[in-house]
N, C-alpha and C. Protein backbone atom coordinates (compact mmCIF):
# COMPACT_ATOMS: atom_id res chain seq x y z
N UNK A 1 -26.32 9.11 -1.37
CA UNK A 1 -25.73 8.45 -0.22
C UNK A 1 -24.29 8.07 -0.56
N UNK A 2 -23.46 8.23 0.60
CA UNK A 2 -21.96 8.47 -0.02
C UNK A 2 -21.40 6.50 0.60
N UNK A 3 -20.46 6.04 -0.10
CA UNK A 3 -19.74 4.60 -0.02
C UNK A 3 -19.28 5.00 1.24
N UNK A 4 -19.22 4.47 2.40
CA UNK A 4 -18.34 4.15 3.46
C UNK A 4 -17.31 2.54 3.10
N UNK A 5 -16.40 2.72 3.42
CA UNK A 5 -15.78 1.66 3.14
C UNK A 5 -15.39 0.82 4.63
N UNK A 6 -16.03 -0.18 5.19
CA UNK A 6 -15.93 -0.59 6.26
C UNK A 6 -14.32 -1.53 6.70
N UNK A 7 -14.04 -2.36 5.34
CA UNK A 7 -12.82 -3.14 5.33
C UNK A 7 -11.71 -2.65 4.46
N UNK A 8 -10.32 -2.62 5.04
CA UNK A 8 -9.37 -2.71 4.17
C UNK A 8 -8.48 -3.53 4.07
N UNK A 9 -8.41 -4.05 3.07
CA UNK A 9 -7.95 -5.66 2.59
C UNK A 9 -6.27 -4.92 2.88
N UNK A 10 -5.14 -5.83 3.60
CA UNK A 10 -3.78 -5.75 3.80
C UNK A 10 -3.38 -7.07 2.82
N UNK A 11 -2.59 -6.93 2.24
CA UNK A 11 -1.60 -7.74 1.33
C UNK A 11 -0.22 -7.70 1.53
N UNK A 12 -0.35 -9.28 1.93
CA UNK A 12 1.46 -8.98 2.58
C UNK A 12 2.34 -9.59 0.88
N UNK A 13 3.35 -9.03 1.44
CA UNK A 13 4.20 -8.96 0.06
C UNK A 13 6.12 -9.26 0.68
N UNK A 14 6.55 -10.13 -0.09
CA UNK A 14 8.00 -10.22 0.33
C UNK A 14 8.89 -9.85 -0.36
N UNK A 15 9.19 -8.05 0.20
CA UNK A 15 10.18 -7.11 0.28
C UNK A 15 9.89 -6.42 -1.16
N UNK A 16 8.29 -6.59 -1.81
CA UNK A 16 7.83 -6.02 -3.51
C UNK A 16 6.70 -5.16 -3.24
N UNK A 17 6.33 -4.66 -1.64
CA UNK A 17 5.20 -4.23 -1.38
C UNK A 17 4.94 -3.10 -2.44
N UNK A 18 6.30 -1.92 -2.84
CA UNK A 18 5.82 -0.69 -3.44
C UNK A 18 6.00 -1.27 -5.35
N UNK A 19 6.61 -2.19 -5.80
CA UNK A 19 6.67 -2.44 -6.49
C UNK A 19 5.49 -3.00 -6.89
N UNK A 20 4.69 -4.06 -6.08
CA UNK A 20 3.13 -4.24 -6.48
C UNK A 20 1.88 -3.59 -6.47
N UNK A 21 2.22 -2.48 -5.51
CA UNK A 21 1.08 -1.58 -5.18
C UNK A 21 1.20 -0.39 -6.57
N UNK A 22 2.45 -0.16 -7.24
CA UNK A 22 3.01 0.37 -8.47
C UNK A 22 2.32 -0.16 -9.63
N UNK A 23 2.51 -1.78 -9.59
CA UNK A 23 1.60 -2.06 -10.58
C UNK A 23 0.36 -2.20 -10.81
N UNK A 24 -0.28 -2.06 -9.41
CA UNK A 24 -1.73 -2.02 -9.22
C UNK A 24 -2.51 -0.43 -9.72
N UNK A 25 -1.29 -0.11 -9.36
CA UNK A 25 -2.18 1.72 -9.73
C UNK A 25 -1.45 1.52 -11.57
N UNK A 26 -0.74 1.07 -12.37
CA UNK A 26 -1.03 1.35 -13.46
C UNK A 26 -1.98 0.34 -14.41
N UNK A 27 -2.66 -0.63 -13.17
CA UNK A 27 -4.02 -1.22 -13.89
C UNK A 27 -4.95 -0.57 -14.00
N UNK A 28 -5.45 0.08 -12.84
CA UNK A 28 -6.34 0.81 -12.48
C UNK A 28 -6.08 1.76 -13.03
N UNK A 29 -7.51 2.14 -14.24
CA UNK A 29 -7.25 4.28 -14.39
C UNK A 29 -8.10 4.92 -12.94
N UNK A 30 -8.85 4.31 -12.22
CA UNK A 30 -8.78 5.44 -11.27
C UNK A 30 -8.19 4.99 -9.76
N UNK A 31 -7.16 5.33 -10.00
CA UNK A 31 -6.34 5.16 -8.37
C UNK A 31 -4.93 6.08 -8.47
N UNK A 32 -4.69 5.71 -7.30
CA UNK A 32 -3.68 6.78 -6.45
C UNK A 32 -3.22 6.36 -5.18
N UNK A 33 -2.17 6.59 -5.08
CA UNK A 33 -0.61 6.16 -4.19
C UNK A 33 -1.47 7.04 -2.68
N UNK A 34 -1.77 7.02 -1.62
CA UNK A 34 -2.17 7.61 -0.64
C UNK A 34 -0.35 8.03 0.26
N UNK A 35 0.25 6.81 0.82
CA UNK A 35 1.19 7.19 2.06
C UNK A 35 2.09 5.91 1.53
N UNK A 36 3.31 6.25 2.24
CA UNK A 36 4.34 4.76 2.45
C UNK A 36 5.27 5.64 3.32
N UNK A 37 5.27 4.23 4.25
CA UNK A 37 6.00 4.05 5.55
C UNK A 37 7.09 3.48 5.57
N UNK A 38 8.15 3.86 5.94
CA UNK A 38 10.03 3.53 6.01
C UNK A 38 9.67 2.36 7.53
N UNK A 39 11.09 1.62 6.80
CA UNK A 39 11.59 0.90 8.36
C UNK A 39 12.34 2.19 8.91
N UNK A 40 12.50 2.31 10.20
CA UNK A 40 13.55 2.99 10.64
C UNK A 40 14.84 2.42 11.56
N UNK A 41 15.86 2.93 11.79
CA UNK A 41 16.68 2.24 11.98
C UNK A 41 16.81 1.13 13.57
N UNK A 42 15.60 1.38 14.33
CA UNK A 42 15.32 0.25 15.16
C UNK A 42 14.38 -1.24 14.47
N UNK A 43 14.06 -1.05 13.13
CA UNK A 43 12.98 -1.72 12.50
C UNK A 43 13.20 -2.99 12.28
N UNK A 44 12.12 -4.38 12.00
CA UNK A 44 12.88 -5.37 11.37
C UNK A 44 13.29 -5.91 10.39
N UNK A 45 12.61 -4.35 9.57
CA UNK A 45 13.37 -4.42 8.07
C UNK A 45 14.78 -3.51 7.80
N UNK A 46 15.48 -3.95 6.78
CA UNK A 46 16.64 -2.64 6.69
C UNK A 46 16.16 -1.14 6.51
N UNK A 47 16.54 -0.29 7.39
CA UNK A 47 16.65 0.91 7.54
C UNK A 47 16.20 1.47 5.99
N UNK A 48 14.77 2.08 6.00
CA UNK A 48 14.81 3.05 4.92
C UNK A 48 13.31 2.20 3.39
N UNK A 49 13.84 0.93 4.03
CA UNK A 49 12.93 -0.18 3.28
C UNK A 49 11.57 0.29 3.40
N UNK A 50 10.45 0.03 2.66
CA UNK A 50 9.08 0.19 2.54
C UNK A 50 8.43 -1.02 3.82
N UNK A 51 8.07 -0.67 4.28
CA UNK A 51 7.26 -1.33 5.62
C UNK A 51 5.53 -0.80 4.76
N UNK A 52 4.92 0.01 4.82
CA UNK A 52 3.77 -0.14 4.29
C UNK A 52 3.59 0.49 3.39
N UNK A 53 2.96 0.58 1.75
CA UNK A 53 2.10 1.18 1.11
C UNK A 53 0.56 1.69 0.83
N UNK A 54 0.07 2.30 0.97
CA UNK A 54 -1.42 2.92 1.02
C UNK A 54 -1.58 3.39 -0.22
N UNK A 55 -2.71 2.88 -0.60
CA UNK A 55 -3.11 3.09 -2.06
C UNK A 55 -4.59 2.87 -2.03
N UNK A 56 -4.67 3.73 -3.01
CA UNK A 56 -6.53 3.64 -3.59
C UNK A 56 -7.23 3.06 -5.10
N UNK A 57 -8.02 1.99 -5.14
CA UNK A 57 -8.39 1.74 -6.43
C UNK A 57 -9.76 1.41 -6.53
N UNK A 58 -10.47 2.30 -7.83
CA UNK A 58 -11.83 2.40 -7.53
C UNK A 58 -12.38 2.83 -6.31
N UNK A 59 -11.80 3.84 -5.56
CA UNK A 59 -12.54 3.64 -4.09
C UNK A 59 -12.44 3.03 -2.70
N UNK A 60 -11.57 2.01 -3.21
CA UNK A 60 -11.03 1.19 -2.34
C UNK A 60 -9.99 1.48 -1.91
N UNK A 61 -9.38 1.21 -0.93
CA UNK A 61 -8.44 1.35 -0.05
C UNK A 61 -7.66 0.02 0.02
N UNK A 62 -6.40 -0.16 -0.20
CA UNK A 62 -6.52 -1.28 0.59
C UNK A 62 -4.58 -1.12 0.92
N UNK A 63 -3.65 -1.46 2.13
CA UNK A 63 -2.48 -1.41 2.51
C UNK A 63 -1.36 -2.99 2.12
N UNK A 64 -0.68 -2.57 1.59
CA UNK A 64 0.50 -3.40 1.07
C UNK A 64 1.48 -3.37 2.09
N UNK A 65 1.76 -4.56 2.30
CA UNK A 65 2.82 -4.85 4.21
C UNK A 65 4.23 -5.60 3.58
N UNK A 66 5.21 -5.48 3.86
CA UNK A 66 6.78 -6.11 3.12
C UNK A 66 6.58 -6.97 4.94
C-alpha cells in the first residue's frame, strides 16, 4: 500500500525561503529540490526574488513562502 500524503506543511520564511529549504535538503540524505517560483515584475517581492520553494524530505513534501 503506497503513502498518500494528505498535508503539506508551508513555512513562511523572511526573504531565506531558498536558503532554508537548501539547508533542509543537506540534512536530509533522502530529499530533493522539486520547483521554485520567481516574483515577477508586477509582484510584492523584488522582481526575480524566490516567492516559493518546493522540496521533498523523507517523502514529505512540504513549500517554503518568502
Amino acid at each position: 500500500m503506497s503513502k498518500v500524503q494528505k498535508i503539506t506543511p508551508f513555512l513562511w520564511f523572511n526573504d531565506n525561503a531558498e536558503q532554508a529549504m537548501e539547508f533542509y535538503l543537506s540534512v536530509f540524505e533522502n530529499s530533493k529540490k522539486l520547483k521554485i517560483n520567481h516574483y515577477g515584475s508586477g509582484g510584492p517581492g523584488p522582481e526575480g526574488s524566490v516567492m516559493v520553494a518546493a522540496f521533498e524530505l523523507e517523502g514529505q513534501q512540504f513549500l517554503a513562502l518568502n
